[in-house]
C-alpha atoms as a PDB file:
ATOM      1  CA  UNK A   1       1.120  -0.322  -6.417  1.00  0.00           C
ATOM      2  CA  UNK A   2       2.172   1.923  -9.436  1.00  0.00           C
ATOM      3  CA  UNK A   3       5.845   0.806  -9.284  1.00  0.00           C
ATOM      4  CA  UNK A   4       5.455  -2.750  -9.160  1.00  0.00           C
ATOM      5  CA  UNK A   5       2.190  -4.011 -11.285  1.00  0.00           C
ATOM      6  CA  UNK A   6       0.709  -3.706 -14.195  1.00  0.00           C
ATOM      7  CA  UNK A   7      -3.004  -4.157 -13.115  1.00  0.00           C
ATOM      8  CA  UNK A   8      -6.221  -4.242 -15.812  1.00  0.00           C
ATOM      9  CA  UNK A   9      -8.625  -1.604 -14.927  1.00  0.00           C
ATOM     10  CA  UNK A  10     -11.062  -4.073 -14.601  1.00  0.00           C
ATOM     11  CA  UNK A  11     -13.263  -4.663 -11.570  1.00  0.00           C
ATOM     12  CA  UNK A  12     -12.962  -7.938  -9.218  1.00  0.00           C
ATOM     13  CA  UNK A  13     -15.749  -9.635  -8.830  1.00  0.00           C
ATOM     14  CA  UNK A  14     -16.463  -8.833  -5.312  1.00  0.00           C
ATOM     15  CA  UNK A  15     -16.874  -4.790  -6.334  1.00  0.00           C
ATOM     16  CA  UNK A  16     -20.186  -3.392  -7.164  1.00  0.00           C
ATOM     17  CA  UNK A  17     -21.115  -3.018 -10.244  1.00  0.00           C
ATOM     18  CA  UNK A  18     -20.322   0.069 -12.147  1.00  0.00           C
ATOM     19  CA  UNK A  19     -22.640   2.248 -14.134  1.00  0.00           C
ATOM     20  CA  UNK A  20     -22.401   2.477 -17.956  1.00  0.00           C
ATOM     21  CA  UNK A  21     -20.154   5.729 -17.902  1.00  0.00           C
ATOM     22  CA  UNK A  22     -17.504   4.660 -15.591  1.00  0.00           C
ATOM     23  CA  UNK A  23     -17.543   1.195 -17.249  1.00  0.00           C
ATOM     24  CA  UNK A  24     -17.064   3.198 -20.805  1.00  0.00           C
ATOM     25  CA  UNK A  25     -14.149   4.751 -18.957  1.00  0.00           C
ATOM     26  CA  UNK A  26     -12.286   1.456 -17.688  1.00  0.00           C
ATOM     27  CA  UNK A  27     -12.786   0.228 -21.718  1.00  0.00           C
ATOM     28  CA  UNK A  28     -11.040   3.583 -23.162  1.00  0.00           C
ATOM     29  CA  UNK A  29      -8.371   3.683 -20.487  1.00  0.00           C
ATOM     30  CA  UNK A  30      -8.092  -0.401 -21.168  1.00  0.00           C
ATOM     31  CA  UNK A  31      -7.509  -0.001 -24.946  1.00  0.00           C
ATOM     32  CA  UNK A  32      -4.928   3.152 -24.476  1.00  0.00           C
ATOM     33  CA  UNK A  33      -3.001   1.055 -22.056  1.00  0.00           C
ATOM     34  CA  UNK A  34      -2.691  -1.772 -24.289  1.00  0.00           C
ATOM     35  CA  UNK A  35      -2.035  -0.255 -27.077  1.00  0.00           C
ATOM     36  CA  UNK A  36       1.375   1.429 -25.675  1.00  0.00           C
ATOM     37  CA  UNK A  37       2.155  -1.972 -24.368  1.00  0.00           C
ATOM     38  CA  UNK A  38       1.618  -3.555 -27.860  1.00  0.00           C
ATOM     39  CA  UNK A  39       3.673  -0.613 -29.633  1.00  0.00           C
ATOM     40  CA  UNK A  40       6.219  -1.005 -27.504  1.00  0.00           C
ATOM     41  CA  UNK A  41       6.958  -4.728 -27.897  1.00  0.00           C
ATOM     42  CA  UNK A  42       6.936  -3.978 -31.164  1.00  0.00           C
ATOM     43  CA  UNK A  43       9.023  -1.061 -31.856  1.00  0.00           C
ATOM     44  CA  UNK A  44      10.625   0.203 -28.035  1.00  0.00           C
ATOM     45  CA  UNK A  45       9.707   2.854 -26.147  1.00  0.00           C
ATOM     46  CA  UNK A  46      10.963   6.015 -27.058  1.00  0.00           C
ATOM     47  CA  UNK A  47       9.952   5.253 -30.912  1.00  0.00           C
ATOM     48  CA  UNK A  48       6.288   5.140 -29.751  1.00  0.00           C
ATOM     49  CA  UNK A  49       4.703   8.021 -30.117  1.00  0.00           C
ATOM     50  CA  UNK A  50       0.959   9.352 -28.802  1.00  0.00           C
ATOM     51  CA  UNK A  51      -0.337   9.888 -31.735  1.00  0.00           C
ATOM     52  CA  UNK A  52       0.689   5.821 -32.675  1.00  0.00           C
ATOM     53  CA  UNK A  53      -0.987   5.279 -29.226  1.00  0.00           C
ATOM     54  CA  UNK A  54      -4.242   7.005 -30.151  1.00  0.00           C
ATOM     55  CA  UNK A  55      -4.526   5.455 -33.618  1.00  0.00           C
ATOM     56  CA  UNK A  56      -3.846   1.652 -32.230  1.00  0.00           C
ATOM     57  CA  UNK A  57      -6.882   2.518 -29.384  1.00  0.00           C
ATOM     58  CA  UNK A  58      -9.021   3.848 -32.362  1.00  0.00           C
ATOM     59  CA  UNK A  59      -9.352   7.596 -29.993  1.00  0.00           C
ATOM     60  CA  UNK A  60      -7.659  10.594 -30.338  1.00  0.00           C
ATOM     61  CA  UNK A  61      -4.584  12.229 -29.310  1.00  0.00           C
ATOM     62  CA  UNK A  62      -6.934  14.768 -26.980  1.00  0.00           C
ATOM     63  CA  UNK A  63      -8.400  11.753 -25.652  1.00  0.00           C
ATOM     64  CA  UNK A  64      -4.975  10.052 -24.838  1.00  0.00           C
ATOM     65  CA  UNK A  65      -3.959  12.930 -22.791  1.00  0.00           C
ATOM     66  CA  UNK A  66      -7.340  13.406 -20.852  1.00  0.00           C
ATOM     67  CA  UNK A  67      -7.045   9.580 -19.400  1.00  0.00           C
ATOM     68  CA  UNK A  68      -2.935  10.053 -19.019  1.00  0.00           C
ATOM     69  CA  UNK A  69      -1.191  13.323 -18.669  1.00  0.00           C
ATOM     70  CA  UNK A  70       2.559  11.889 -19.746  1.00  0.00           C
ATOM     71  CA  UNK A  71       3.089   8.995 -21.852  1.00  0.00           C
ATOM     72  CA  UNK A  72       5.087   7.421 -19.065  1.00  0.00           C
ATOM     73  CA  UNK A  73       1.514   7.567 -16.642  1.00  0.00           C
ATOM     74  CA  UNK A  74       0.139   5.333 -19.228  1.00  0.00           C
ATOM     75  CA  UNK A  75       3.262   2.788 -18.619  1.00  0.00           C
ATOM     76  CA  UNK A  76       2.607   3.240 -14.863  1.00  0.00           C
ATOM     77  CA  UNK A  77      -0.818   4.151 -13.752  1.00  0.00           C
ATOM     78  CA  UNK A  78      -2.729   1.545 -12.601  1.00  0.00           C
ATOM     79  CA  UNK A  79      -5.833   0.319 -10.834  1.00  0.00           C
ATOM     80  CA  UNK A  80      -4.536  -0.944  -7.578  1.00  0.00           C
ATOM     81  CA  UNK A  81      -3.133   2.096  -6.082  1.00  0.00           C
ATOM     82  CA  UNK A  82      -5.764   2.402  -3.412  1.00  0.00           C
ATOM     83  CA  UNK A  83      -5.608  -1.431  -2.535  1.00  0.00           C
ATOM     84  CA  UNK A  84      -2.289  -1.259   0.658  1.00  0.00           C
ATOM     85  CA  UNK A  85      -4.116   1.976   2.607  1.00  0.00           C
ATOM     86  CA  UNK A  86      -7.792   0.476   1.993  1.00  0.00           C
ATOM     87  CA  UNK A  87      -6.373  -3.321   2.963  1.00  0.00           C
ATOM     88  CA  UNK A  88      -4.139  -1.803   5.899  1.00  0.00           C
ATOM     89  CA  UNK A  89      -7.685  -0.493   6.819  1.00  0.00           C
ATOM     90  CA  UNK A  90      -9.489  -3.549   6.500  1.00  0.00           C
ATOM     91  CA  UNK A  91      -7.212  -5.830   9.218  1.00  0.00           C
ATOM     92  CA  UNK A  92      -8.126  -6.476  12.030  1.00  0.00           C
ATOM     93  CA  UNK A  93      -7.320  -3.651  15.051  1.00  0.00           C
ATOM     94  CA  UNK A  94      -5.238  -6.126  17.310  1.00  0.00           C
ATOM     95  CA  UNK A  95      -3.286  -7.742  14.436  1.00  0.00           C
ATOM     96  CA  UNK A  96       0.676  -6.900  15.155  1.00  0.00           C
ATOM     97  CA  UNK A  97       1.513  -4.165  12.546  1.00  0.00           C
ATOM     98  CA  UNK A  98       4.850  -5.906  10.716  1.00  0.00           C
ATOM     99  CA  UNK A  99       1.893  -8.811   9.920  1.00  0.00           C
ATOM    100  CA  UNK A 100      -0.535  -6.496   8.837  1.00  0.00           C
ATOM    101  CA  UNK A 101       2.045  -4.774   6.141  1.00  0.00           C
ATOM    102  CA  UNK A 102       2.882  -8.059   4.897  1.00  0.00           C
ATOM    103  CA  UNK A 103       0.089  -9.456   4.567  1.00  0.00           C
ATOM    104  CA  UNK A 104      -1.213  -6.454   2.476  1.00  0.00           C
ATOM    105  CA  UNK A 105       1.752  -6.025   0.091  1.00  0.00           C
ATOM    106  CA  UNK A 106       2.005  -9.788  -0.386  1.00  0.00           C
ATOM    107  CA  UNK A 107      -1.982  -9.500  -1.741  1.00  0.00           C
ATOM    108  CA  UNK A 108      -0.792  -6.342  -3.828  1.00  0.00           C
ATOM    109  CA  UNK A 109       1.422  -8.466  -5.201  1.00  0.00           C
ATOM    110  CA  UNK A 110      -0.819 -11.808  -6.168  1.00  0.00           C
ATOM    111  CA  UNK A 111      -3.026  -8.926  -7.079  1.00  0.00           C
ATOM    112  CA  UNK A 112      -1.247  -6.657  -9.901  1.00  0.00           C
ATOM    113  CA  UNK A 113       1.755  -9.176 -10.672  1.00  0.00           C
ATOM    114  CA  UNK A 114       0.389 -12.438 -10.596  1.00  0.00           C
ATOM    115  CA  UNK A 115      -2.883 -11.523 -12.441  1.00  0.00           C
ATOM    116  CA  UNK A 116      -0.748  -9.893 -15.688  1.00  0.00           C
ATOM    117  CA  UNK A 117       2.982 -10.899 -15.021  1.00  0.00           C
ATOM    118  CA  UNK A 118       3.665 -10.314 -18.625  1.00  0.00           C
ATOM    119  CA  UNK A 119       2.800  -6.578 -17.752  1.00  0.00           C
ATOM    120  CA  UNK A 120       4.598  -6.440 -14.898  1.00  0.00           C
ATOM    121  CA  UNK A 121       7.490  -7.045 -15.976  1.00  0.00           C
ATOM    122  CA  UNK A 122       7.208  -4.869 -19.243  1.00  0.00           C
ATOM    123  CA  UNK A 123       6.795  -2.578 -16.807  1.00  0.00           C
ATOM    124  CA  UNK A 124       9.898  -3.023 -14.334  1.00  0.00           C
ATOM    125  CA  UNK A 125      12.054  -3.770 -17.187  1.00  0.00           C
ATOM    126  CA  UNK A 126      11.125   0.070 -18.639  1.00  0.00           C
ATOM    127  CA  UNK A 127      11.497   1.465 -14.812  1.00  0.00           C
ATOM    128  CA  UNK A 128      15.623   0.527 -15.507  1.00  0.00           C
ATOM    129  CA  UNK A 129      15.888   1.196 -19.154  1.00  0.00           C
ATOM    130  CA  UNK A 130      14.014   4.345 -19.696  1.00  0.00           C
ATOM    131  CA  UNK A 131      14.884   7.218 -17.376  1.00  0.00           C
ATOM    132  CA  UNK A 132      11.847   9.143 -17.900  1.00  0.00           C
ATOM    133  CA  UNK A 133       9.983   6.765 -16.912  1.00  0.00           C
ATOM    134  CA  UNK A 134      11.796   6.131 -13.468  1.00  0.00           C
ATOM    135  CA  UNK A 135      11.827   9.885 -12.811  1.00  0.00           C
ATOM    136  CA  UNK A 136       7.756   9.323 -13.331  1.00  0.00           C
ATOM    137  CA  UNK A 137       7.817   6.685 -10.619  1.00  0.00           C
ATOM    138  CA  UNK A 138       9.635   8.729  -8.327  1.00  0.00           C
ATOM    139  CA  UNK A 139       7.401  11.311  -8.481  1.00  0.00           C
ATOM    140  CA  UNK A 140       4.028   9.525  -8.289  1.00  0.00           C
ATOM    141  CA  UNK A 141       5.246   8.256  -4.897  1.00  0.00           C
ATOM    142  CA  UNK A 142       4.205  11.057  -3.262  1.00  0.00           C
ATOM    143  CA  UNK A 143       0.430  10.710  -4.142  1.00  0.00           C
ATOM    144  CA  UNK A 144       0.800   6.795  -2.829  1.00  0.00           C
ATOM    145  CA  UNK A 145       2.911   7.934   0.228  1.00  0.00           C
ATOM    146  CA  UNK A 146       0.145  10.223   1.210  1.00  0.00           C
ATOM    147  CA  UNK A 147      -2.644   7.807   0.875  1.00  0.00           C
ATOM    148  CA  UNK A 148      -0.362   5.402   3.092  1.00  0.00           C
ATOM    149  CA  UNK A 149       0.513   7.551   5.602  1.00  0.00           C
ATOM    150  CA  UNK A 150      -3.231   8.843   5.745  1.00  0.00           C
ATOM    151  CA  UNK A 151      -3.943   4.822   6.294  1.00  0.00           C
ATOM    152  CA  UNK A 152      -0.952   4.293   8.732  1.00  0.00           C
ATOM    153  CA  UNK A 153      -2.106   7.616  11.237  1.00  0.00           C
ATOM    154  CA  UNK A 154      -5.685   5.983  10.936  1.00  0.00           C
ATOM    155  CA  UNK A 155      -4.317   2.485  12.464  1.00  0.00           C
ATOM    156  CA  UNK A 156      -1.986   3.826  14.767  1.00  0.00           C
ATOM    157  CA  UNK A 157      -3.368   7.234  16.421  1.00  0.00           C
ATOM    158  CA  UNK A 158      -0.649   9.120  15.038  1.00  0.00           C
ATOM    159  CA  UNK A 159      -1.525  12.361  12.730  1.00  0.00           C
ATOM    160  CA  UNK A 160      -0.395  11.697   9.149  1.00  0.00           C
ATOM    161  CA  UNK A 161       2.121  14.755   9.031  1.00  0.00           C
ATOM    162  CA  UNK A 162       3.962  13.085  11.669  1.00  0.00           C
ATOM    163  CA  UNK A 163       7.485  12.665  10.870  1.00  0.00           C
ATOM    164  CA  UNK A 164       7.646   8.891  11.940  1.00  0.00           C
ATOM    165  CA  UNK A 165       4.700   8.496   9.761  1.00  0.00           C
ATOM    166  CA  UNK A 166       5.882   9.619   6.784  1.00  0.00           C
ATOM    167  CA  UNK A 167       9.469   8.397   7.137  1.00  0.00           C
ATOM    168  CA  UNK A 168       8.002   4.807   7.948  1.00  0.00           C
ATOM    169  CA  UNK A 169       5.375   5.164   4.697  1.00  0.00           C
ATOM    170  CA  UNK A 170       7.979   6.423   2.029  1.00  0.00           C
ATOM    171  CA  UNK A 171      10.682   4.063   3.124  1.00  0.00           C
ATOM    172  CA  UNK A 172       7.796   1.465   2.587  1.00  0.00           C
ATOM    173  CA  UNK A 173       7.370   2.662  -0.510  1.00  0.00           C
ATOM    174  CA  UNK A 174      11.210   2.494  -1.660  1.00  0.00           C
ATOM    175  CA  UNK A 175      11.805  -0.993  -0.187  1.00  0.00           C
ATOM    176  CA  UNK A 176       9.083  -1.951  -2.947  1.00  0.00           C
ATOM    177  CA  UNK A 177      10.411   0.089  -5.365  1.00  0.00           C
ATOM    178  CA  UNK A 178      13.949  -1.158  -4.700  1.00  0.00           C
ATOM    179  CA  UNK A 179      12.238  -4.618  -5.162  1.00  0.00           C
ATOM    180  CA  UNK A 180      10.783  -3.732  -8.488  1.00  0.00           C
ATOM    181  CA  UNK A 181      14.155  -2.953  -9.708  1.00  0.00           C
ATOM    182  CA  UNK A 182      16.304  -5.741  -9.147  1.00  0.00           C
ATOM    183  CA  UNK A 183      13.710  -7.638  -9.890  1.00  0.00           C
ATOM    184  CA  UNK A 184      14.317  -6.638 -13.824  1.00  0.00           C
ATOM    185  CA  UNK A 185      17.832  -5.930 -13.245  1.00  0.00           C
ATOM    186  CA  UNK A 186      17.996  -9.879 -12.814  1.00  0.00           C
ATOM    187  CA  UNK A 187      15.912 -10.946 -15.844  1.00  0.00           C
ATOM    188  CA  UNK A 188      12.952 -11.535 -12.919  1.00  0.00           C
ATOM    189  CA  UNK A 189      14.306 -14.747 -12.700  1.00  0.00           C
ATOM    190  CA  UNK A 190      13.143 -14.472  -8.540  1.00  0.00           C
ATOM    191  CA  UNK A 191       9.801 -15.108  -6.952  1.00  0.00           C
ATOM    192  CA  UNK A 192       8.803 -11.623  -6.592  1.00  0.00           C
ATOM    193  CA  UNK A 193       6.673 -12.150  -3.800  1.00  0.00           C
ATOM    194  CA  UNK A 194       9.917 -13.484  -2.000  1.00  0.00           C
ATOM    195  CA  UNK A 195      11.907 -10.400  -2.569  1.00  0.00           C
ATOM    196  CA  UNK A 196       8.769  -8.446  -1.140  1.00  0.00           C
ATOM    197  CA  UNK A 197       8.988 -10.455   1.804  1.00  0.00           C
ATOM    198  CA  UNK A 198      13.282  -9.690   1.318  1.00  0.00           C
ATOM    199  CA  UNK A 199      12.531  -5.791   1.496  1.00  0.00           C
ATOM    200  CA  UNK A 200      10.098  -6.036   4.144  1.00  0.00           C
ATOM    201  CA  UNK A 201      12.538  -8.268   6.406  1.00  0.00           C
ATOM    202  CA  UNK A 202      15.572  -5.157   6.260  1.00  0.00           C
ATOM    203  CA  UNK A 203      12.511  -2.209   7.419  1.00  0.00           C
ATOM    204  CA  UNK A 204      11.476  -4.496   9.570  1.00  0.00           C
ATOM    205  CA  UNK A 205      14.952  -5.811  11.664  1.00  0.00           C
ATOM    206  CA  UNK A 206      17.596  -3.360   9.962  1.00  0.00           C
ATOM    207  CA  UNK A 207      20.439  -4.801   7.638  1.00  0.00           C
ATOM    208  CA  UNK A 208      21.305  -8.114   8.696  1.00  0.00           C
ATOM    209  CA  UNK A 209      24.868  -9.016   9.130  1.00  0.00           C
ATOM    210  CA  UNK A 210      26.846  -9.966   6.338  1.00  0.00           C
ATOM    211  CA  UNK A 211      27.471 -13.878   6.411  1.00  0.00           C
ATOM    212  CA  UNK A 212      30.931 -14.837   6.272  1.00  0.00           C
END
């Protein structure tokens, strides 16, 4: 998911091959991605600029903005976006629903933390620091809510506007974000996977009581 990984756009091994073009693609979107990540290890955030960006990916401004509209997409567009509606998809039709969300996000994780963790939490740790960039995150929910919820209606019968629906997909959605956050805010010093699993335990039985 955008808010919580930091995912290569490169293609697992069990995808089809892509053609030339869309392989050229992956490679310029690749190089602009890692060059922002570079700058900014090197010299912050806000001191990178897009034209620093371009010249470290050897393309042009133009070309920067044609792959990522805001410099804070670059920080937070990824590759795995797709992967909780298309795996929610892919379980099977009598497997009880709590299972079937866990064991989706807890591949999204292994998937876009566990792969570049380095990344990931570059990534989280900006999501606190940089306001911009957390404003960006709220707002590119809405694109993954709507591919969840489209996923969610398909799996339970329900139509996609439904106010259940959405509620259930964008609360989803926050838990993880939520997750993301203290997960920097505490030097991701815990499992992340475990506070997935955390998140998914309060939308799944409420708050639990507080122990004495």
């Amino acid at each position: 998911m955008t808010f919580m990984t930091a995912a290569r756009d490169t293609s697992p091994a069990d995808r089809p091959r892509t053609g030339l073009r869309e392989r050229k693609k992956i490679k310029t979107r690749e190089a602009i991605r890692s060059a922002t990540y570079e700058l900014i290890r090197e010299q912050g955030y806000d001191a990178t600029t897009i034209d620093q960006i371009a010249d470290r990916a050897e393309v042009s401004p133009s070309t920067v903005f044609r792959y990522f509209p805001t410099k804070e997409d670059i920080v937070l567009t990824d590759a795995y976006d797709p992967l909780l509606p298309a795996g929610l998809r892919a379980r099977p039709a009598d497997e009880p629903w709590p299972q079937a969300v866990r064991h989706v996000l807890r591949e999204a994780v292994r998937t876009g933390v566990e792969e570049d963790t380095e990344a990931a939490r570059l990534r989280t740790r900006l999501m606190v620091q940089v306001p911009a960039v957390r404003s960006r995150m709220r707002e590119s929910m809405s694109v993954t809510g709507r591919m969840l919820c489209q996923a969610i209606a398909e799996r339970t019968g329900r139509d996609p506007g439904d106010l259940e629906v959405r509620v259930f997909a964008m609360s989803l959605l926050g838990g993880l974000l939520e997750a993301s956050l203290y997960w920097a805010e505490n030097g991701h010093r815990d499992d992340f996977t475990t506070l997935v699993d955390r998140a998914l335990d309060v939308l799944e039985h409420g708050l639990p009581e507080q122990k004495p």
